[in-house]
N, C-alpha and C. Protein backbone atom coordinates (compact mmCIF):
# COMPACT_ATOMS: atom_id res chain seq x y z
N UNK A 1 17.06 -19.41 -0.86
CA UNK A 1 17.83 -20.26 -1.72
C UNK A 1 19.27 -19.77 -1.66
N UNK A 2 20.13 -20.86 -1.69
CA UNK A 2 21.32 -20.24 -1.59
C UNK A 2 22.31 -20.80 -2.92
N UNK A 3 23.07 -19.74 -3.63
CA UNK A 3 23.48 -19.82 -4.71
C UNK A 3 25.04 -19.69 -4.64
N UNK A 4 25.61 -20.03 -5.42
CA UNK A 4 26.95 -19.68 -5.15
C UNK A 4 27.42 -18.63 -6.02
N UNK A 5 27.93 -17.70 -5.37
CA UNK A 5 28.55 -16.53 -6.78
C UNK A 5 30.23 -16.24 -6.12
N UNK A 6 30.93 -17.23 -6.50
CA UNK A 6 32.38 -17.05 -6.70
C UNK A 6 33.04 -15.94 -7.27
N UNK A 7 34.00 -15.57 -6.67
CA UNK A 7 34.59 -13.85 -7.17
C UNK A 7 35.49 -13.65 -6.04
N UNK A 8 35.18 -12.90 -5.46
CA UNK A 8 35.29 -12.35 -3.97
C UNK A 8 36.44 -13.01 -3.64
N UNK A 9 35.44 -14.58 -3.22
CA UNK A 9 36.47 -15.74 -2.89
C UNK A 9 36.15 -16.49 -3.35
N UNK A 10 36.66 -17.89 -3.80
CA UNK A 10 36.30 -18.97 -4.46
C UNK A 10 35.08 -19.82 -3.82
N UNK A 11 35.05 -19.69 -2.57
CA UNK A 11 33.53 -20.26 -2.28
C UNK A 11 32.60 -19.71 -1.64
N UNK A 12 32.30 -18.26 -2.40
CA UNK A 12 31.64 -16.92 -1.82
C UNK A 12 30.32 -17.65 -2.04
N UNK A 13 29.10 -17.67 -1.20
CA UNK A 13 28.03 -17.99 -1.33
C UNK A 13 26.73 -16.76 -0.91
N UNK A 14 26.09 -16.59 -1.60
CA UNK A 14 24.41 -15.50 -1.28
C UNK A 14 23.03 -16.04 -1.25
N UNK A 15 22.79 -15.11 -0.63
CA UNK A 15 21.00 -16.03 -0.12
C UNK A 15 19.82 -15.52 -1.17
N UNK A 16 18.95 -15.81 -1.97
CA UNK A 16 18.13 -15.31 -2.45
C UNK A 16 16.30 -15.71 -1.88
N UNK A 17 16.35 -14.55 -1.14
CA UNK A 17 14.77 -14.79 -0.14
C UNK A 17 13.93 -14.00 -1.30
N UNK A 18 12.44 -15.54 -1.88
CA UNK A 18 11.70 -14.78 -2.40
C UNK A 18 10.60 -14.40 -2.02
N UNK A 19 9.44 -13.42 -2.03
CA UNK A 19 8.65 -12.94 -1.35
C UNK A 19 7.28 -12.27 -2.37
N UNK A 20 6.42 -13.29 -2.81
CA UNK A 20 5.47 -13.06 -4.03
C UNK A 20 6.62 -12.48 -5.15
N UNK A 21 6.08 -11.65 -5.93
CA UNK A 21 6.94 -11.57 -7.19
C UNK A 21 8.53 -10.67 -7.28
N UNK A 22 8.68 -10.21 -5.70
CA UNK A 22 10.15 -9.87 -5.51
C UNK A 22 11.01 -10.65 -4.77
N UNK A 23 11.90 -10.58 -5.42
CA UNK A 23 13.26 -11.51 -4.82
C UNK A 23 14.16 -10.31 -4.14
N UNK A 24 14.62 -10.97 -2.81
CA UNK A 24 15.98 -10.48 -2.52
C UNK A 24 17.18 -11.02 -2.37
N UNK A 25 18.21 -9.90 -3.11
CA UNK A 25 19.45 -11.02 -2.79
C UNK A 25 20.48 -10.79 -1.77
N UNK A 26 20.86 -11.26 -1.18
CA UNK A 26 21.73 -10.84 -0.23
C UNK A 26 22.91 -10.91 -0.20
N UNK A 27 23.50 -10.06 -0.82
CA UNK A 27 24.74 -10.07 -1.87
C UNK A 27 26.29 -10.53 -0.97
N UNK A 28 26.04 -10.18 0.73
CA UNK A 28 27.04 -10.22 0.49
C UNK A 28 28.53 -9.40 0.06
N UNK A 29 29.32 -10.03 -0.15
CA UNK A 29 30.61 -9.38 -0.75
C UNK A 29 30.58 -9.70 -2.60
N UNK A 30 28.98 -10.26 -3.40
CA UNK A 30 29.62 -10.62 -4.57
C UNK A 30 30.10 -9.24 -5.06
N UNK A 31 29.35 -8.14 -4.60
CA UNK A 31 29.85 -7.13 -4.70
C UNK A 31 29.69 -5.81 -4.22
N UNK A 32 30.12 -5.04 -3.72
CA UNK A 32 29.82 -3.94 -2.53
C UNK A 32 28.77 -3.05 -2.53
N UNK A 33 28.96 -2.89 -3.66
CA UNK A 33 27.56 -1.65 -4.29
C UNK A 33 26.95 -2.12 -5.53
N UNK A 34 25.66 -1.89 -5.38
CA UNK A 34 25.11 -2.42 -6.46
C UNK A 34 24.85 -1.41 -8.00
N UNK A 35 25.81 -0.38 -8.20
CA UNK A 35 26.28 0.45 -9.13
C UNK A 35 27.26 -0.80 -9.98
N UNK A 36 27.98 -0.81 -9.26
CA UNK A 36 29.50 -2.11 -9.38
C UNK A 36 29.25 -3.09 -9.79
N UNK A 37 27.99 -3.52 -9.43
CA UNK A 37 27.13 -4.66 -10.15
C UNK A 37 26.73 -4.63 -11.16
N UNK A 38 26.02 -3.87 -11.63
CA UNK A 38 25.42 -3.75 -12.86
C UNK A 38 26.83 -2.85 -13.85
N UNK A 39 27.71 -2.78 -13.24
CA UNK A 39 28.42 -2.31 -14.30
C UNK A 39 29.97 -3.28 -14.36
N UNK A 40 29.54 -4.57 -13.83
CA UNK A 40 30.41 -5.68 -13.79
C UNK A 40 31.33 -5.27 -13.20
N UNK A 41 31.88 -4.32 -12.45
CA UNK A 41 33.52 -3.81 -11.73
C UNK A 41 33.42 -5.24 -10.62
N UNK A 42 34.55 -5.44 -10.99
CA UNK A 42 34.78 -6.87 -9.73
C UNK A 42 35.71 -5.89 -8.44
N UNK A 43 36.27 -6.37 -7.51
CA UNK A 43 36.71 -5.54 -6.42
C UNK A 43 38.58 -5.60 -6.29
N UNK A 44 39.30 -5.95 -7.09
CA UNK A 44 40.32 -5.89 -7.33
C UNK A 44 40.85 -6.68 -6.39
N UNK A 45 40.39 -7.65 -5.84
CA UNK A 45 41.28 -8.92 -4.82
C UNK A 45 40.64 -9.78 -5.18
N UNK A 46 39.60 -10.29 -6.67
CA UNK A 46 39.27 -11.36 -6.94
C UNK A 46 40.35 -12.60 -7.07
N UNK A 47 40.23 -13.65 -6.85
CA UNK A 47 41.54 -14.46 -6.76
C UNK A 47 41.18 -15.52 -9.02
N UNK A 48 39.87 -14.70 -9.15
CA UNK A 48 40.01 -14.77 -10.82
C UNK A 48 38.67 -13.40 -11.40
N UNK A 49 39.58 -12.84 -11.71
CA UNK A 49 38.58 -11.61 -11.89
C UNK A 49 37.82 -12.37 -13.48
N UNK A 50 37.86 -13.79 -14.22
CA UNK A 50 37.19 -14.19 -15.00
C UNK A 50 35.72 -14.78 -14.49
N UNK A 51 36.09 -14.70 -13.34
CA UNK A 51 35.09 -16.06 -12.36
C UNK A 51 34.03 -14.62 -11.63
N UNK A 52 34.72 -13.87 -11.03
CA UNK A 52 34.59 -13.10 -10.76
C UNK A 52 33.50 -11.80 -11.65
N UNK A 53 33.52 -11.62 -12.96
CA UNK A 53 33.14 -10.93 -13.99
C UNK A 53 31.58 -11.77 -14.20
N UNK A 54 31.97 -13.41 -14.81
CA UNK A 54 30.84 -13.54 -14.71
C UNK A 54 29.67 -13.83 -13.50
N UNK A 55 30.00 -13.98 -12.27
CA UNK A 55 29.13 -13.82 -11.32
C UNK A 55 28.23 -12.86 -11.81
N UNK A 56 28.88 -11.75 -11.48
CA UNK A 56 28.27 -10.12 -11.56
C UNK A 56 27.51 -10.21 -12.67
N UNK A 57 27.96 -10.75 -13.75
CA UNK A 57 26.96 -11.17 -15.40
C UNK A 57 25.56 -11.72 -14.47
N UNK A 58 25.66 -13.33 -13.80
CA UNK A 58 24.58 -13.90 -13.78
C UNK A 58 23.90 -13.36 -12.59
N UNK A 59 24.11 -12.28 -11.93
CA UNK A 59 23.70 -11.97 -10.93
C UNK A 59 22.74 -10.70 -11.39
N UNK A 60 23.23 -9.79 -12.33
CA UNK A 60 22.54 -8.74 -13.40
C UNK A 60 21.60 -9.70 -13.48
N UNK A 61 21.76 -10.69 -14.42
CA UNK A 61 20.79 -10.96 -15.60
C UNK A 61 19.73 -12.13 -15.04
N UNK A 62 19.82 -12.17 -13.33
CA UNK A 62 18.65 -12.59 -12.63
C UNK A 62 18.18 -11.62 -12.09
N UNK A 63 18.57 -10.40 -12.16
CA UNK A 63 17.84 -9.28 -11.58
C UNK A 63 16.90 -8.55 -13.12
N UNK A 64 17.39 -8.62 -14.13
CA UNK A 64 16.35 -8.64 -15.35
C UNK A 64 15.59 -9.21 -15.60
N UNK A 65 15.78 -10.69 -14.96
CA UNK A 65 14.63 -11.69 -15.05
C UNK A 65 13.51 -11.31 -14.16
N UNK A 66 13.75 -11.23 -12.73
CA UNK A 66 13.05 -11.16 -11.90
C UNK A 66 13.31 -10.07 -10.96
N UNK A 67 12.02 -9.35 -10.84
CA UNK A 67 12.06 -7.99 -9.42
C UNK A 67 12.92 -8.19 -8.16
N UNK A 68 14.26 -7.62 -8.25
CA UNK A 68 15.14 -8.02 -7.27
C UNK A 68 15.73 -7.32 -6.62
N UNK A 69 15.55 -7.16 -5.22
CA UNK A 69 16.47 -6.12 -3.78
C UNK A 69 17.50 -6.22 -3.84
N UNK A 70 19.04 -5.91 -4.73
CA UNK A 70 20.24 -6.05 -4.39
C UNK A 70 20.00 -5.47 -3.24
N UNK A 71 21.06 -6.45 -2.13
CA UNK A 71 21.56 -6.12 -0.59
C UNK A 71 23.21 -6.54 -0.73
N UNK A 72 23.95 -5.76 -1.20
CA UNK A 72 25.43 -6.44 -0.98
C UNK A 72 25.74 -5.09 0.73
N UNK A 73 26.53 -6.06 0.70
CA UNK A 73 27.04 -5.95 2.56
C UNK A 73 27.80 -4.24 2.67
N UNK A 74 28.29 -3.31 1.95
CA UNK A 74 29.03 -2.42 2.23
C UNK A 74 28.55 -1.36 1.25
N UNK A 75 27.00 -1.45 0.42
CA UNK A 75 26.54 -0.61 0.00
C UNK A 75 26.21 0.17 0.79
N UNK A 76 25.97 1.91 0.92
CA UNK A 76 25.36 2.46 1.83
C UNK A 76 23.86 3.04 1.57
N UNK A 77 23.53 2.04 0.40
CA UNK A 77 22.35 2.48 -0.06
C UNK A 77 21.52 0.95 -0.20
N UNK A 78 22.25 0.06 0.80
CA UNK A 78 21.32 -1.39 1.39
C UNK A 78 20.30 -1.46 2.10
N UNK A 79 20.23 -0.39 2.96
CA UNK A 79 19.16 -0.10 3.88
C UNK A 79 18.08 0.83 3.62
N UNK A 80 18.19 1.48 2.00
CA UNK A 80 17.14 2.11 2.08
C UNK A 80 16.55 1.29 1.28
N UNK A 81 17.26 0.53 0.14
CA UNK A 81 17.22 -0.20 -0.52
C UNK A 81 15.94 -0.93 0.05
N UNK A 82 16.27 -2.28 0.76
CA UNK A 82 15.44 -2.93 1.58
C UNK A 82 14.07 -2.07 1.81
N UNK A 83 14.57 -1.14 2.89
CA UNK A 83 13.04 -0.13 3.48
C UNK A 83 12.44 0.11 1.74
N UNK A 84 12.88 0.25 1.13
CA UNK A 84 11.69 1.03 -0.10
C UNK A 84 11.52 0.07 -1.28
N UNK A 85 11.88 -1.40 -0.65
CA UNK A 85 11.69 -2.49 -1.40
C UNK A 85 12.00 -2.05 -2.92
N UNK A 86 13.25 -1.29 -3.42
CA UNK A 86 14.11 -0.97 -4.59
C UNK A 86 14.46 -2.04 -5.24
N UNK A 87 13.48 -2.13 -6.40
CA UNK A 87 14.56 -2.99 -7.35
C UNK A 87 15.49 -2.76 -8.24
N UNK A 88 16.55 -3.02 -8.43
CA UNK A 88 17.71 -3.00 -9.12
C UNK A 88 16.98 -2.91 -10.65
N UNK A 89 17.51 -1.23 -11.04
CA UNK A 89 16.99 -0.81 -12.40
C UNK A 89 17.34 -1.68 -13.13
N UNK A 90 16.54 -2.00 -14.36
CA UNK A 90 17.10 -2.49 -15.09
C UNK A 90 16.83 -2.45 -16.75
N UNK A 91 17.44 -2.38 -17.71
CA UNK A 91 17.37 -1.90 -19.01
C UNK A 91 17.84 -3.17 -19.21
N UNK A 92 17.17 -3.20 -20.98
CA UNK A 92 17.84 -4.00 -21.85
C UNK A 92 17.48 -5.46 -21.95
N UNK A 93 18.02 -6.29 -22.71
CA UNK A 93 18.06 -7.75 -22.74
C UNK A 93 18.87 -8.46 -21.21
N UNK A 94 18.27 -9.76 -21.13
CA UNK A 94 19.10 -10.30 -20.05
C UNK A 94 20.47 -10.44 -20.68
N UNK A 95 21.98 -10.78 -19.97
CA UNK A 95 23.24 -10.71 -20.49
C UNK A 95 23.40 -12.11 -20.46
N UNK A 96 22.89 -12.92 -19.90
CA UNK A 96 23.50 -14.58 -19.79
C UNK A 96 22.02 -15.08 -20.33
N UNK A 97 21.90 -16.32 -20.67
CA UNK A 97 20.69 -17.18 -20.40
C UNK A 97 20.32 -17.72 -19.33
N UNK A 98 21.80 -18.22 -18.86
CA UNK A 98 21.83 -19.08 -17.54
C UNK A 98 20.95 -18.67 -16.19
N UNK A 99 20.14 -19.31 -15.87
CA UNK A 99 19.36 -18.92 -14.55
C UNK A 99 20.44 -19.08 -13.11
N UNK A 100 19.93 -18.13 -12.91
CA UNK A 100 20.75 -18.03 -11.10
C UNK A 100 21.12 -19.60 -10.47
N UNK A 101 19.99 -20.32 -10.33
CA UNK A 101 19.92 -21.84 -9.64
C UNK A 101 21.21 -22.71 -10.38
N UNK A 102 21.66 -22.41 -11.49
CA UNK A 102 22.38 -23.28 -12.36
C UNK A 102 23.98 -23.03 -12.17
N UNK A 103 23.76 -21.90 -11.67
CA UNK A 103 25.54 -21.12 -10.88
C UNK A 103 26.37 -22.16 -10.55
């Protein structure tokens, strides 16, 4: 499925391959490391770090919903990620309501 998560660039787009009850996402540039993600840091050349902020929101709070492989493109922890089918920890309440598909 492909979703749009604007930030980066205004028509930044990611793939979400699901696979029984884990999803992966393939982040891409929404954001480099998936530390950065869950702690909303946008990458300082967003062309709206508002647009930008909430991506990273609805992109968290589909990984709370559902068992999910962050893969962003310049993590160096994407590939183990993947190999050890890692899902993106996650604590707490979801942060948005909004489902991923509705982006």
């Amino acid at each position: 499925m492909v979703v749009p998560t604007p930030g980066h660039t205004n028509n930044h787009q990611s793939v979400i391959v699901r696979d029984g009850n884990m999803s992966y996402f393939l982040a891409d540039d929404a954001r480099y490391a998936e530390r950065a993600m869950l702690e909303t840091r946008t990458d300082g050349v967003s062309p709206d770090e508002k647009v930008a902020q909430d991506t990273l929101k609805r992109i968290r709070d589909f990984a709370r919903q559902h068992a999910t492989v962050y893969l962003p493109a310049h993590d160096p922890k994407t590939k183990e990620g993947l190999e050890g089918r890692q899902a993106v920890p996650t604590d707490g309440e979801p942060i948005l309501s909004t489902p991923m598909q509705k982006m």
